[in-house]
Protein backbone atom coordinates (compact mmCIF):
# COMPACT_ATOMS: atom_id res chain seq x y z
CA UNK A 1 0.00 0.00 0.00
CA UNK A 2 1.74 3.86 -0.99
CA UNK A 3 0.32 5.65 1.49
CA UNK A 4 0.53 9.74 1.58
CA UNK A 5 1.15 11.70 4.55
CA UNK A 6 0.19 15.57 4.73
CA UNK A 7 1.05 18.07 7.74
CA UNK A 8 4.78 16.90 9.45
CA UNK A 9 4.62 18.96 12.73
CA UNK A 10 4.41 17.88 16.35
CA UNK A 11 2.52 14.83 16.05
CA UNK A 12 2.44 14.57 12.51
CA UNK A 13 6.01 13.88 11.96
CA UNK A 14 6.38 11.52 14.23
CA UNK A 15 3.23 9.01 13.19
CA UNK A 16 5.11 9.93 9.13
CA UNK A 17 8.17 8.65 10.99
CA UNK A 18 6.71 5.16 12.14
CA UNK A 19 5.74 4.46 8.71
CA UNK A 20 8.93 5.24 7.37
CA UNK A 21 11.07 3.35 9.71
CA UNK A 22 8.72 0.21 8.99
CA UNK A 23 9.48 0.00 5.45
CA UNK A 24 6.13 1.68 4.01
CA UNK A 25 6.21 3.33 0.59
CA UNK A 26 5.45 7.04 2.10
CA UNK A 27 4.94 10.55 -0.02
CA UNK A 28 4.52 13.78 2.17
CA UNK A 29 3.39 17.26 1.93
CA UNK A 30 4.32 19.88 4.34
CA UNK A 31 4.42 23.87 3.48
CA UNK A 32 7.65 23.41 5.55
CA UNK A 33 10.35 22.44 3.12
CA UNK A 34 13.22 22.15 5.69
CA UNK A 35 10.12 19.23 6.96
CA UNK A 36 10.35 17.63 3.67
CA UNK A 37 13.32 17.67 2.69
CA UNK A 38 13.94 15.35 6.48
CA UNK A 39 11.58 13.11 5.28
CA UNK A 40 13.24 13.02 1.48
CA UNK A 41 16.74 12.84 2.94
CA UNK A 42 15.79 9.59 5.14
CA UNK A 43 13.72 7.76 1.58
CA UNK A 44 10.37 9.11 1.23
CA UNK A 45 8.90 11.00 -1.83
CA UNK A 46 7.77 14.55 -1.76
CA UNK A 47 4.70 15.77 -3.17
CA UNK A 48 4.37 19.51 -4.77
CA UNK A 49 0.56 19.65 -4.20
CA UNK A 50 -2.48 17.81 -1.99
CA UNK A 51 -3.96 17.24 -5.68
CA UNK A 52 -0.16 15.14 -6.72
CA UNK A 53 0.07 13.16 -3.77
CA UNK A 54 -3.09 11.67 -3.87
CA UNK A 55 -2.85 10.53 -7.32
CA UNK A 56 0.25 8.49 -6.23
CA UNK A 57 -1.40 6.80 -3.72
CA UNK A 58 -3.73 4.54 -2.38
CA UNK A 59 -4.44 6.06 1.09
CA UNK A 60 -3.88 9.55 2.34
CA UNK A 61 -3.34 11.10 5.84
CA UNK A 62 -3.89 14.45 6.91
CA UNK A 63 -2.53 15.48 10.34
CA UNK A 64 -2.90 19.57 10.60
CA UNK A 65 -3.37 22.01 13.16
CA UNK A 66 -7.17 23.18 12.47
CA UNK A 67 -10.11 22.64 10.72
CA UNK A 68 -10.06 25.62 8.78
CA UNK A 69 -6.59 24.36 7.10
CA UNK A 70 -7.58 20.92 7.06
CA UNK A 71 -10.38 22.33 4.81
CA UNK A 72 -7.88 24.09 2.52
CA UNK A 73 -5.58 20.96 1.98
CA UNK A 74 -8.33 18.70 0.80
CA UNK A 75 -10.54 21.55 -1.30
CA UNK A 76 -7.85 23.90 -2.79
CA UNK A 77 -8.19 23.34 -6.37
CA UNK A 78 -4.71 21.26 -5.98
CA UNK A 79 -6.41 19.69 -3.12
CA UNK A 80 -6.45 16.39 -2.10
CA UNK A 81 -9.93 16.03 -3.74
CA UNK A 82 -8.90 16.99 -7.17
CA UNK A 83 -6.39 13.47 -6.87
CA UNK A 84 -8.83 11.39 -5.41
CA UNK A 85 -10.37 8.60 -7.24
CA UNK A 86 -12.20 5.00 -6.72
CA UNK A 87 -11.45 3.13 -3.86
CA UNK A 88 -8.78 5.58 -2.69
CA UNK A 89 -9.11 6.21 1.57
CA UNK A 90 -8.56 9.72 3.04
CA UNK A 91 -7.87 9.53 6.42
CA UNK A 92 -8.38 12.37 8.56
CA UNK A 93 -5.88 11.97 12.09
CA UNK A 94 -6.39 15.82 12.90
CA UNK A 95 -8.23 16.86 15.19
CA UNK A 96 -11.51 18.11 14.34
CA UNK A 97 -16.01 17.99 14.88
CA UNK A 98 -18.33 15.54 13.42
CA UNK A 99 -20.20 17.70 11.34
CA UNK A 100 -16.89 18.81 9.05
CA UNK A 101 -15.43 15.42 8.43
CA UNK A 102 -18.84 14.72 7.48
CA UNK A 103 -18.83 17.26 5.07
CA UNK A 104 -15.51 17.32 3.27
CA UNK A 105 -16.14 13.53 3.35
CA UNK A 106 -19.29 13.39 1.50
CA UNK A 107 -16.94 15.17 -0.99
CA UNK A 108 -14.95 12.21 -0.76
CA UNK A 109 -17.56 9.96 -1.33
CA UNK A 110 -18.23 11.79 -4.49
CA UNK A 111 -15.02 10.94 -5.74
CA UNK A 112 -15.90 7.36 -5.02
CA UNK A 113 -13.35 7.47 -2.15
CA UNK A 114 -14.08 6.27 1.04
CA UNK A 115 -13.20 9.24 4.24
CA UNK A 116 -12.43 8.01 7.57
CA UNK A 117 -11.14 9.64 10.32
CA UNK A 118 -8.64 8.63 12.79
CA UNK A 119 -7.26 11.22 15.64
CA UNK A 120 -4.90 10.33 18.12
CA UNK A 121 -4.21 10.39 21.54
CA UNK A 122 -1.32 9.76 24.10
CA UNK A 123 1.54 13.03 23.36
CA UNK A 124 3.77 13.52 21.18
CA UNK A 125 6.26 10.57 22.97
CA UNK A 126 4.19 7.72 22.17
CA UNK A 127 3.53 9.35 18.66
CA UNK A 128 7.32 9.07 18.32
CA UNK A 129 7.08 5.09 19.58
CA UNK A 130 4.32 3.93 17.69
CA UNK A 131 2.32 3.30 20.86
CA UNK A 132 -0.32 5.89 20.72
CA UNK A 133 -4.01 5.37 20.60
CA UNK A 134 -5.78 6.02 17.29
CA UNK A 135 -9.87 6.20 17.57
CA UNK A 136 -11.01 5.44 13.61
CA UNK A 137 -14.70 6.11 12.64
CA UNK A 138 -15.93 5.51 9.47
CA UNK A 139 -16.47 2.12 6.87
CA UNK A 140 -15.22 -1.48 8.39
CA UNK A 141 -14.28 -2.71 5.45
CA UNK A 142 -12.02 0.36 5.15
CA UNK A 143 -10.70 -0.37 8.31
CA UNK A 144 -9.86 -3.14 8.28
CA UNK A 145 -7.67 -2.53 4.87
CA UNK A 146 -5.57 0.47 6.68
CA UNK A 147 -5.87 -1.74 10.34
CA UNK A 148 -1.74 -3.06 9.35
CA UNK A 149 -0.83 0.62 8.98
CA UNK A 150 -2.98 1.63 11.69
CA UNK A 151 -1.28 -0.95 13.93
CA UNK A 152 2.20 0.79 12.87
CA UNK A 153 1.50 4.38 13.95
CA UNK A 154 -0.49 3.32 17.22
CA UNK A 155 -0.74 0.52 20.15
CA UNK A 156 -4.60 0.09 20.88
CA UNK A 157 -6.76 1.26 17.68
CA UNK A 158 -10.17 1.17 18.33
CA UNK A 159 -13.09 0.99 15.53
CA UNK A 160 -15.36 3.49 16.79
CA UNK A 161 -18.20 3.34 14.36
CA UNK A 162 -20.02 5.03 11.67
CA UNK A 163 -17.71 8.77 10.42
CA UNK A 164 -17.34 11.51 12.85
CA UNK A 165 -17.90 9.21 15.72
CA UNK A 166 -13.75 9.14 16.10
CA UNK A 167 -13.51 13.03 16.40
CA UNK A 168 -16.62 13.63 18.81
CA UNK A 169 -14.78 10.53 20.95
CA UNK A 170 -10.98 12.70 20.73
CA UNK A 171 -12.83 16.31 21.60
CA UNK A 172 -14.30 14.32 24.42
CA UNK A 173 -11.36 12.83 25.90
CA UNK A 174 -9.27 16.20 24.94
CA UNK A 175 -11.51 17.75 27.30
CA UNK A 176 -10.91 15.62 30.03
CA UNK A 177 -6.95 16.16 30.22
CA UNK A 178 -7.75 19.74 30.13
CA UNK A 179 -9.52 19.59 33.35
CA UNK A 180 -6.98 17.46 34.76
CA UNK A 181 -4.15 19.80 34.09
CA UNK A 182 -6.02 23.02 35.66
CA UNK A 183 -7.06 20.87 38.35
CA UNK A 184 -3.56 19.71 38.59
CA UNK A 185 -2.20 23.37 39.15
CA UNK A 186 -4.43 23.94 42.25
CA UNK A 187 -3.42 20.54 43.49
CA UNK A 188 0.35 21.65 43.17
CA UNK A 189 -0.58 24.89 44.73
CA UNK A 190 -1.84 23.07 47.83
CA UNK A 191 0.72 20.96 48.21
CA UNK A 192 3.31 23.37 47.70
CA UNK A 193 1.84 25.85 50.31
CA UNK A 194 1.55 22.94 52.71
CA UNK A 195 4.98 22.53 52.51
CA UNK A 196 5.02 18.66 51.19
CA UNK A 197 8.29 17.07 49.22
CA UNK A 198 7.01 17.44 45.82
CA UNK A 199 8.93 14.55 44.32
CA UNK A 200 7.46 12.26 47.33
CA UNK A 201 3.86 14.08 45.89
CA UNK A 202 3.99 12.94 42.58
CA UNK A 203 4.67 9.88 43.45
CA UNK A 204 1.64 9.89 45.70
CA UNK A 205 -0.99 11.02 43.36
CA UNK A 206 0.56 8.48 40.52
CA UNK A 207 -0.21 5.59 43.20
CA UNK A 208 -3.48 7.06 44.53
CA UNK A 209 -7.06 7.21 42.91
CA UNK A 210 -6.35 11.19 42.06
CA UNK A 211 -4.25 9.71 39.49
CA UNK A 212 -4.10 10.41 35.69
CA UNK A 213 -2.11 9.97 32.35
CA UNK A 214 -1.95 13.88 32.77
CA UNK A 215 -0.08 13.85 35.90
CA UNK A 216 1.93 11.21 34.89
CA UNK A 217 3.39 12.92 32.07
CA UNK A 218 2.92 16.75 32.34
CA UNK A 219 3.19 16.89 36.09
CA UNK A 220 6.64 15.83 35.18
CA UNK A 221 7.83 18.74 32.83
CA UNK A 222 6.39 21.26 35.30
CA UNK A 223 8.37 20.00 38.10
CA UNK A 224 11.15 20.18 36.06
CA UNK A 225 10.05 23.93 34.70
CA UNK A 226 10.28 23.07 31.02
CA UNK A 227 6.25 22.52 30.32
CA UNK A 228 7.27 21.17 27.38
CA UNK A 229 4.61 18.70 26.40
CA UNK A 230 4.89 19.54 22.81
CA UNK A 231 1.23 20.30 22.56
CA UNK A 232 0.21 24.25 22.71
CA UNK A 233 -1.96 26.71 24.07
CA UNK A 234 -3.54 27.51 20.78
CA UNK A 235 -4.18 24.01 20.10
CA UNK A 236 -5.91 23.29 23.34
CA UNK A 237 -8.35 26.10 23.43
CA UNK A 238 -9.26 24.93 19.91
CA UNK A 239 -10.02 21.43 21.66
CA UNK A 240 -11.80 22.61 24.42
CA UNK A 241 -13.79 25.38 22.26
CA UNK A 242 -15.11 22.34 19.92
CA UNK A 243 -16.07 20.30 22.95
CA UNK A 244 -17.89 23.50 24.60
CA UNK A 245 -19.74 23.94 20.85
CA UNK A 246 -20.43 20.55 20.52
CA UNK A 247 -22.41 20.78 24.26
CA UNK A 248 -24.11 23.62 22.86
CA UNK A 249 -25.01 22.27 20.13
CA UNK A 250 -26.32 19.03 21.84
CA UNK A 251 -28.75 21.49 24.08
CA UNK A 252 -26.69 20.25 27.03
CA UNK A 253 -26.14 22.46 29.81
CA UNK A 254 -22.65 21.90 31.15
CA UNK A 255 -20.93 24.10 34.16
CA UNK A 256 -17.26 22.87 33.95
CA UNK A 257 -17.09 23.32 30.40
CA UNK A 258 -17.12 27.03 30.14
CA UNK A 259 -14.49 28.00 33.10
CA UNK A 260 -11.78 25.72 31.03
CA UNK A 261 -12.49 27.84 27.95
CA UNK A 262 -12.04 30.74 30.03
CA UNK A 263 -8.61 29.42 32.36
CA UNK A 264 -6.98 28.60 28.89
CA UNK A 265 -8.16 31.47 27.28
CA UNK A 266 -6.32 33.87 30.19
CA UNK A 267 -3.33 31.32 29.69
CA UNK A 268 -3.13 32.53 26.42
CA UNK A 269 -3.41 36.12 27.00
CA UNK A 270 -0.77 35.72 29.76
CA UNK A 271 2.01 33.64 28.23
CA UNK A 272 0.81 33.28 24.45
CA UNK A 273 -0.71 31.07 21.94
CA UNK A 274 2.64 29.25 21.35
CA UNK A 275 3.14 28.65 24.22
CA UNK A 276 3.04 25.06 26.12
CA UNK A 277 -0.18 24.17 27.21
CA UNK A 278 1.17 22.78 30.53
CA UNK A 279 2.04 26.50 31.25
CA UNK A 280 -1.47 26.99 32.30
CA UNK A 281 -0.77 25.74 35.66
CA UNK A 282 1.67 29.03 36.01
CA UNK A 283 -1.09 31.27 36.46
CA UNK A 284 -1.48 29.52 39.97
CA UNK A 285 2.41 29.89 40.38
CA UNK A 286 1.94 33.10 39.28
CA UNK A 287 -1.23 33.99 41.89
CA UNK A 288 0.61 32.43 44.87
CA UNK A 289 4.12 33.84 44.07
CA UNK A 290 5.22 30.09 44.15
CA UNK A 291 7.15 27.96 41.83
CA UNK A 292 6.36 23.55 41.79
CA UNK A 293 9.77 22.43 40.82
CA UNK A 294 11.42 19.87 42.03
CA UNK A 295 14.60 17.94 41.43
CA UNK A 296 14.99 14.70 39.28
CA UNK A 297 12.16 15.37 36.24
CA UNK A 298 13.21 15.24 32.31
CA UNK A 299 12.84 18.22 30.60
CA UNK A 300 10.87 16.33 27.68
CA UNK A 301 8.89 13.70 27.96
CA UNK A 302 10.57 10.42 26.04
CA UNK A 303 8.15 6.95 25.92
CA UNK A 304 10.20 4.42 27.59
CA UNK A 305 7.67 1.37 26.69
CA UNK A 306 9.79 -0.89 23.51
CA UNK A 307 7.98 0.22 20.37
CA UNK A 308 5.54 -2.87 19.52
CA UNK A 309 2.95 -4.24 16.64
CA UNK A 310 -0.58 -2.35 18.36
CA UNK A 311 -3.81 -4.36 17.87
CA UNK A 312 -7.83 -3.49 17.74
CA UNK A 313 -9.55 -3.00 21.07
């Protein structure tokens, strides 16, 4: 299978990278060239357009940083669209809402291509290990055709029903590490102003029911003072703004919801849209004129797990 892969950053890159290193025949597209050129320099193709690289191959990836370019990649008249043609598979790992994978994907159906969409979730680390988690919503019999590439890029990939149901799954669970990481800056900020060892604290909360994958991993870079998680401040308040629409949408009154939109939105305001997410528990360093570092945590995050074949769940 020739499989294109459009949109190298952060996470991109790094699920390009898996396929590469396994011995897949892989084309990319970046606006980056420096990006490319990586990718060419290490055996992969380069493609000059969306419209090119999906007329050399049989499945393409898109892995951007919104919906609105997501939208220009596939419908620019080089777009992926324009190269699309029967029984060709788009598959669509950003991040995005139900409603617009649905639509460009009925454009892919026109073409007599079949859309699916597959985001991810774990960081950037296990992106760079092949052990992330990939949700995939769309055809089975589509599925089941990408499942070996699939089981290259991520550890657990899980068949999540008809299109869009992958994305409203990933805004979900995007949500949900966003209210662990503000709640994790209060809990720092107690534990800090009570005076506790905060390498014996992490330690605690990773053993106790008050754990999560969030403090397991980004507690980490903010005790060390790096926050770098690899994932932005931009890129979370455009996960936690489709998750708020989405509610809204759904007529469902939610109360949590709205003060996360407004925490990361000050975030952003105070330390910029670039910069790391995990920075958001600052503004409670900043408030208490404390700082939660502590001695013996990695600067970046690296996956420490062997990189293995993943499987359906």
């Amino acid at each position: 299978m020739k499989i294109g892969f459009i949109g190298l950053g952060n996470v991109g890159a790094k699920l390009a990278g898996s396929l590469l290193r396994n011995g897949f025949d892989l084309t990319v597209r970046d606006i980056d060239q420096n990006l490319t050129d990586q990718f060419k320099n290490l055996g992969a193709k380069v493609a000059n357009s969306g419209k090119e690289l999906a007329e050399q191959v049989d499945l393409v990836i898109t892995s951007l940083p919104s919906i609105k370019v997501s939208a220009e990649v596939m419908e620019a008249e080089d777009g992926v669209i324009e190269g699309l043609s029967e029984n060709k598979i788009w598959l669509e790992m950003s991040t995005t809402d139900e409603a617009e994978v649905k639509r460009i994907g009925e454009k892919v159906i026109a073409k007599k291509a079949v859309p699916l969409d597959g985001p991810v979730s774990g960081g950037c680390h296990r992106a760079a290990t092949g052990n992330i988690a990939i949700f995939v919503g769309g055809e089975r019999k589509a599925f089941e055709k990408i499942l070996p590439v699939l089981t290259v890029m991520g550890r657990k990939v899980l068949n999540t029903g008809e299109l869009g149901t992958a994305s409203t799954l990933k805004v979900i669970t995007n949500y949900l590490a966003s209210v662990h990481l503000v709640a994790l800056g209060e809990a720092w900020t107690v534990a800090k102003k009570s005076n506790l060892d905060l390498e014996k604290t992490f330690k605690g909360i990773a053993a106790s029911s008050g754990n999560s994958f969030v403090h397991e991993t980004e507690s980490q870079v903010i005790l060390n003072g790096s926050y770098n998680i690899n994932f932005t401040m931009d890129l979370v308040l455009k996960d936690t703004g489709l998750f708020d629409d989405l509610s809204k949408k759904l007529n469902a009154p939610l109360e949590i919801s709205p003060k996360i939109v407004e925490i990361f939105k000050d975030g952003q305001k105070k330390y910029g849209s670039r910069a790391w997410s995990s920075m958001i528990v600052k503004r409670m360093e900043d408030l208490n004129n404390i700082n939660f570092r502590a001695k013996g945590f990695p600067e970046e995050l690296t996956d420490n797990e062997p990189e293995e074949k993943g499987y359906e769940i």
